[in-house]
Protein backbone atom coordinates (compact mmCIF):
# COMPACT_ATOMS: atom_id res chain seq x y z
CA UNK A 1 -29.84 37.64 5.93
CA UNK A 2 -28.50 34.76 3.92
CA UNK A 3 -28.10 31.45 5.18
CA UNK A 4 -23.89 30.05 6.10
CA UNK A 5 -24.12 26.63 4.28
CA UNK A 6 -22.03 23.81 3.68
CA UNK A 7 -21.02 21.29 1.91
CA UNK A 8 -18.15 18.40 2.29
CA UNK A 9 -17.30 15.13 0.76
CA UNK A 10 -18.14 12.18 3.31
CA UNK A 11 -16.66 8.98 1.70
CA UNK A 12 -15.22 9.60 -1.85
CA UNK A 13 -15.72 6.85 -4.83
CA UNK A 14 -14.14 3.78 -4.63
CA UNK A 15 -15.37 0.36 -5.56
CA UNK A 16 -16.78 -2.32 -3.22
CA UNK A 17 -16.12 -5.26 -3.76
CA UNK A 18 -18.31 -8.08 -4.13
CA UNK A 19 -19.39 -9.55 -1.22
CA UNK A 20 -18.29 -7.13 0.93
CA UNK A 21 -18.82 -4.42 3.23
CA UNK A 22 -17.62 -0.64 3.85
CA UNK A 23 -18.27 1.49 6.65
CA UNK A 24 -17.99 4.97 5.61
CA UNK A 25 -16.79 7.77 7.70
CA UNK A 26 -17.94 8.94 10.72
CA UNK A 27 -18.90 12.89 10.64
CA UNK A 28 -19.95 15.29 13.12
CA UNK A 29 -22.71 17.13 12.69
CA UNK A 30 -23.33 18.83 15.96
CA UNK A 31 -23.81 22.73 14.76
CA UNK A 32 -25.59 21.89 11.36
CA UNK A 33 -29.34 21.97 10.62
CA UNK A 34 -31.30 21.11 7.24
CA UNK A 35 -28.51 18.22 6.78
CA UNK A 36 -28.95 15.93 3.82
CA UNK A 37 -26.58 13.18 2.81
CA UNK A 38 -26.13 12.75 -0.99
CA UNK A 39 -25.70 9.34 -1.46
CA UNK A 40 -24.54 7.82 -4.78
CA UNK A 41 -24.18 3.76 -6.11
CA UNK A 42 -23.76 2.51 -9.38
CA UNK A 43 -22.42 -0.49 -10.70
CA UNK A 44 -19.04 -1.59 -12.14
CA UNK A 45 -19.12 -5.09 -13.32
CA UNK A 46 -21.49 -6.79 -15.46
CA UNK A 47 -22.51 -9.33 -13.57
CA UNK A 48 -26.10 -9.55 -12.96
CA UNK A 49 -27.07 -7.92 -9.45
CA UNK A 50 -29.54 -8.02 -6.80
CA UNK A 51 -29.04 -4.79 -5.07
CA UNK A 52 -26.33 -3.49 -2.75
CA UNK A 53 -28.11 -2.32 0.60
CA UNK A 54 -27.11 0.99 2.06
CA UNK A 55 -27.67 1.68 5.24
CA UNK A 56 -28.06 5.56 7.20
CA UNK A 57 -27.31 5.91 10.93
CA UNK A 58 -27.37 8.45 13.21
CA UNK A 59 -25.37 8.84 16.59
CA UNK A 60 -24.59 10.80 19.68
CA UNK A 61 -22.26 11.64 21.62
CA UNK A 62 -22.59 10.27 25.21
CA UNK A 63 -19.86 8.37 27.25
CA UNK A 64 -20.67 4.82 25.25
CA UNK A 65 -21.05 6.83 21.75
CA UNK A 66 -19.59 3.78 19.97
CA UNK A 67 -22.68 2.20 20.54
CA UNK A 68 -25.30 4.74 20.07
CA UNK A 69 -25.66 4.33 16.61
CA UNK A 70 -29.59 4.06 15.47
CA UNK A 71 -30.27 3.51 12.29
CA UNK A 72 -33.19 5.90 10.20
CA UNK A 73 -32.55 4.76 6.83
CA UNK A 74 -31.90 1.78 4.80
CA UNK A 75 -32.39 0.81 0.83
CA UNK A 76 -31.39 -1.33 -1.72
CA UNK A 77 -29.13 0.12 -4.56
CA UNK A 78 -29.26 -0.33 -8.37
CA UNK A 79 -30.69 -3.66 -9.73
CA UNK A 80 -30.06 -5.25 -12.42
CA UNK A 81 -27.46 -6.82 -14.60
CA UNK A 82 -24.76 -4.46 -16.15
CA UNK A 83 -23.69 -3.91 -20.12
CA UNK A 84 -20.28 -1.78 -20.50
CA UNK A 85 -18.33 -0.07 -23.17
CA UNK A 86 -14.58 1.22 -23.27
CA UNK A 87 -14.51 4.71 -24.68
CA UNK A 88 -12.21 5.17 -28.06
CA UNK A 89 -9.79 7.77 -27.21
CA UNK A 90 -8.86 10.65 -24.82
CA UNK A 91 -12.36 12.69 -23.66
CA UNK A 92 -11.04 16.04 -21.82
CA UNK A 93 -12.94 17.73 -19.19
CA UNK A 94 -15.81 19.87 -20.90
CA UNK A 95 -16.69 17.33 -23.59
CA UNK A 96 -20.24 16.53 -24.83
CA UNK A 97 -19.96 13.61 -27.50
CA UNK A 98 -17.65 11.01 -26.69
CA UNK A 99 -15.83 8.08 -28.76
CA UNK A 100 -17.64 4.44 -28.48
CA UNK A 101 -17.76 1.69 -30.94
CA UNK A 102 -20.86 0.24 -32.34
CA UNK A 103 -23.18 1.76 -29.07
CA UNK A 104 -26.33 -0.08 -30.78
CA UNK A 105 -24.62 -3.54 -30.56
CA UNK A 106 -23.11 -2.66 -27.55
CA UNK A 107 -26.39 -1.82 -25.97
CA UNK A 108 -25.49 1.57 -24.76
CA UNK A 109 -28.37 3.02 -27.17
CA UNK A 110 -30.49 3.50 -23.97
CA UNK A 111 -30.71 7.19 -24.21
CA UNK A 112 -32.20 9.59 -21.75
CA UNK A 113 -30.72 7.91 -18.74
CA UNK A 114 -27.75 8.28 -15.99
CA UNK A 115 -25.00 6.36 -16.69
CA UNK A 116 -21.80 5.32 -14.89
CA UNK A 117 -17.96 5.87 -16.27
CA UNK A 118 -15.48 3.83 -14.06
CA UNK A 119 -11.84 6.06 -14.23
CA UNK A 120 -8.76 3.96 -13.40
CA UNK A 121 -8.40 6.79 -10.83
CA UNK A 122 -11.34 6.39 -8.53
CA UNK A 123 -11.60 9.58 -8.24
CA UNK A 124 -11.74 10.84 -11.74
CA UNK A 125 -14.81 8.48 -11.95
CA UNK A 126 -18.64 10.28 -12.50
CA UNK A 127 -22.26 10.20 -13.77
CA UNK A 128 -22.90 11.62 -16.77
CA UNK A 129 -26.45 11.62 -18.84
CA UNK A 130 -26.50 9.92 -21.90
CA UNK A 131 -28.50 13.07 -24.20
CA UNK A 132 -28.38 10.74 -27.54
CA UNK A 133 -26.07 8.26 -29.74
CA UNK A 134 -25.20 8.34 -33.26
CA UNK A 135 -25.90 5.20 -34.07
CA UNK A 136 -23.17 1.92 -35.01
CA UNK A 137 -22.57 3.95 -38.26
CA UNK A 138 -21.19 7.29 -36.46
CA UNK A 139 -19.51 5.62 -33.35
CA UNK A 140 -20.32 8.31 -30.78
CA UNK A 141 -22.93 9.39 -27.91
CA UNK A 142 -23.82 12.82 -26.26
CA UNK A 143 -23.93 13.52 -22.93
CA UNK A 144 -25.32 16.88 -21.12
CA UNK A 145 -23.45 19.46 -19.58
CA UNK A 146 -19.90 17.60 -20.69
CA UNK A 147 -17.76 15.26 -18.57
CA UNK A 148 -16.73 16.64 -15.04
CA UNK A 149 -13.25 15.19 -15.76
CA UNK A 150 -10.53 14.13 -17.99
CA UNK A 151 -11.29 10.58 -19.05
CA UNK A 152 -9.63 7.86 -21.74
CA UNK A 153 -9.32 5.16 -23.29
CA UNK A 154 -9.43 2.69 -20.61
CA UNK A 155 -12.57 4.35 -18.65
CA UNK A 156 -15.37 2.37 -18.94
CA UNK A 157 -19.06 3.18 -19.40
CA UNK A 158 -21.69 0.94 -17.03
CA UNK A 159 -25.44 0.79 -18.11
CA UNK A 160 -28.41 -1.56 -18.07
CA UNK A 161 -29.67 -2.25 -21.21
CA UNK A 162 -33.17 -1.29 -20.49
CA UNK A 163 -35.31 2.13 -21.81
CA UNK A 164 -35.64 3.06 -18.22
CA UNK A 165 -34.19 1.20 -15.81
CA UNK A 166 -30.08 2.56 -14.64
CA UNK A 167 -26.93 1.29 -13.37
CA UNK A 168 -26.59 3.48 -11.26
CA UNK A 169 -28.33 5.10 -8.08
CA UNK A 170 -28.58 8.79 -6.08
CA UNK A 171 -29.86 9.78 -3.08
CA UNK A 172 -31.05 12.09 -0.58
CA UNK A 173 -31.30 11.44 3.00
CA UNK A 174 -32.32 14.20 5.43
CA UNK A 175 -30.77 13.22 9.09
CA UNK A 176 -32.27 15.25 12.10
CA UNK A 177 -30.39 18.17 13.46
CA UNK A 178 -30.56 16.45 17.08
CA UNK A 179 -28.51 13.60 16.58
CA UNK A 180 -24.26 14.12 16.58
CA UNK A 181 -23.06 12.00 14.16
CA UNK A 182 -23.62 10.40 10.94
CA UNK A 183 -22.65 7.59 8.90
CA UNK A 184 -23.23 5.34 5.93
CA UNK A 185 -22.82 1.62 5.78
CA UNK A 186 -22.41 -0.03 2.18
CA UNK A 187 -23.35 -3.13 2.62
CA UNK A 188 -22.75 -5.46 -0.71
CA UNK A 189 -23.13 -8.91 0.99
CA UNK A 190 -27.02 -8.27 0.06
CA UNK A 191 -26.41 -10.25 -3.22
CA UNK A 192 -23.28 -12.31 -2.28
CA UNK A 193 -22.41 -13.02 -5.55
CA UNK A 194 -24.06 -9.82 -7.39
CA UNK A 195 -21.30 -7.20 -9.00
CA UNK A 196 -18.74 -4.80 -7.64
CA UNK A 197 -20.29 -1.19 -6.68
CA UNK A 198 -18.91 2.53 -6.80
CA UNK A 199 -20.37 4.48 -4.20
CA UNK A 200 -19.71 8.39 -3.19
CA UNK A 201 -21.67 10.37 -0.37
CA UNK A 202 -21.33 14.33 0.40
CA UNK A 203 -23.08 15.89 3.25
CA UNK A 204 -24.62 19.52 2.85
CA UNK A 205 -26.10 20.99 5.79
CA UNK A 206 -26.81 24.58 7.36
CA UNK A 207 -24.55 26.31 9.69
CA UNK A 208 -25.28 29.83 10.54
CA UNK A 209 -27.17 32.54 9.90
């Protein structure tokens, strides 16, 4: 018999900014089992950056729930200081090799990584993985599996110009079927004067049998 499973979005991206905090949304998890939270932070300014700290809590729901939060996880998001290019044109959905100038002198030559592209539409915002780059003289890199949305010419790409270290961060959290609740704090006071942050978080979890 195959398993009923979910998935939702929990808090969708937006920017933090700096020196600041968001508490993400509060979701019930009281008939799930085999929950994960999928937890993604990358950053959007080039400023350099110490971490943003995110923070996992579980509650439940008793007559003082408000306060029965505990938390079970906590972590420090991507480090590091930021490079950035504007793409060149209009990228629809689907596409592999986007539009960049010079990504050698722009330091987005890092290849083989995750990378972060900021949409003026929070929203329309996502990770992609940078395949390969033509070099200054063909003005274009390759991504796998094509962007996940419509981007253009004001979306920005956010890396760290490093062979293997990213701007950006995912990850997975299991939470305990016996607690009720669920929430993420981002908190970006950890480096008060560090960059802005996108985050994003979806919850998957079991429901049935």
């Amino acid at each position: 018999m195959a398993l009923t499973k979910t998935a939702a979005g929990v808090d969708a991206w937006q920017e933090i900014n700096q020196n600041d905090v968001l508490l993400g949304a509060e979701i019930g998890i009281e008939g799930g089992y085999g929950i994960h939270l999928h937890i993604k932070c990358a950053l959007s300014s080039t400023t350099a950056h110490t971490g943003t700290e995110i923070i996992v809590q579980v509650g439940t729901d008793t007559a003082d729930a408000k306060d029965n939060w505990t938390t079970v996880d906590r972590f420090i998001g991507p480090v590091g200081t930021a490079v950035s290019l504007t793409l060149n044109d209009t990228e629809l959905a689907g596409e592999v090799v986007l539009a960049v100038t010079n990504p050698v002198t722009a330091n987005m030559d890092n290849d083989g990584k995750f990378k972060f592209i900021e949409h003026a539409t929070p929203a329309n915002s996502e990770i992609v993985f940078q395949k390969s780059n033509s070099g200054d003289a063909g003005d274009t890199i390759t991504i796998l599996d094509g962007l996940g949305h419509d981007q253009n010419s004001s979306s920005v790409i956010f890396d760290i110009d490093d062979s293997e270290i990213e701007a950006v961060g995912m990850y997975v959290v299991e939470i305990a079927d016996t607690a009720d609740r669920v929430r993420v704090i981002y908190n970006n006071k950890y480096d008060p004067d560090g960059a802005t942050v996108f985050i994003e978080c979806r919850i998957t979890q079991t429901t049935g049998l």
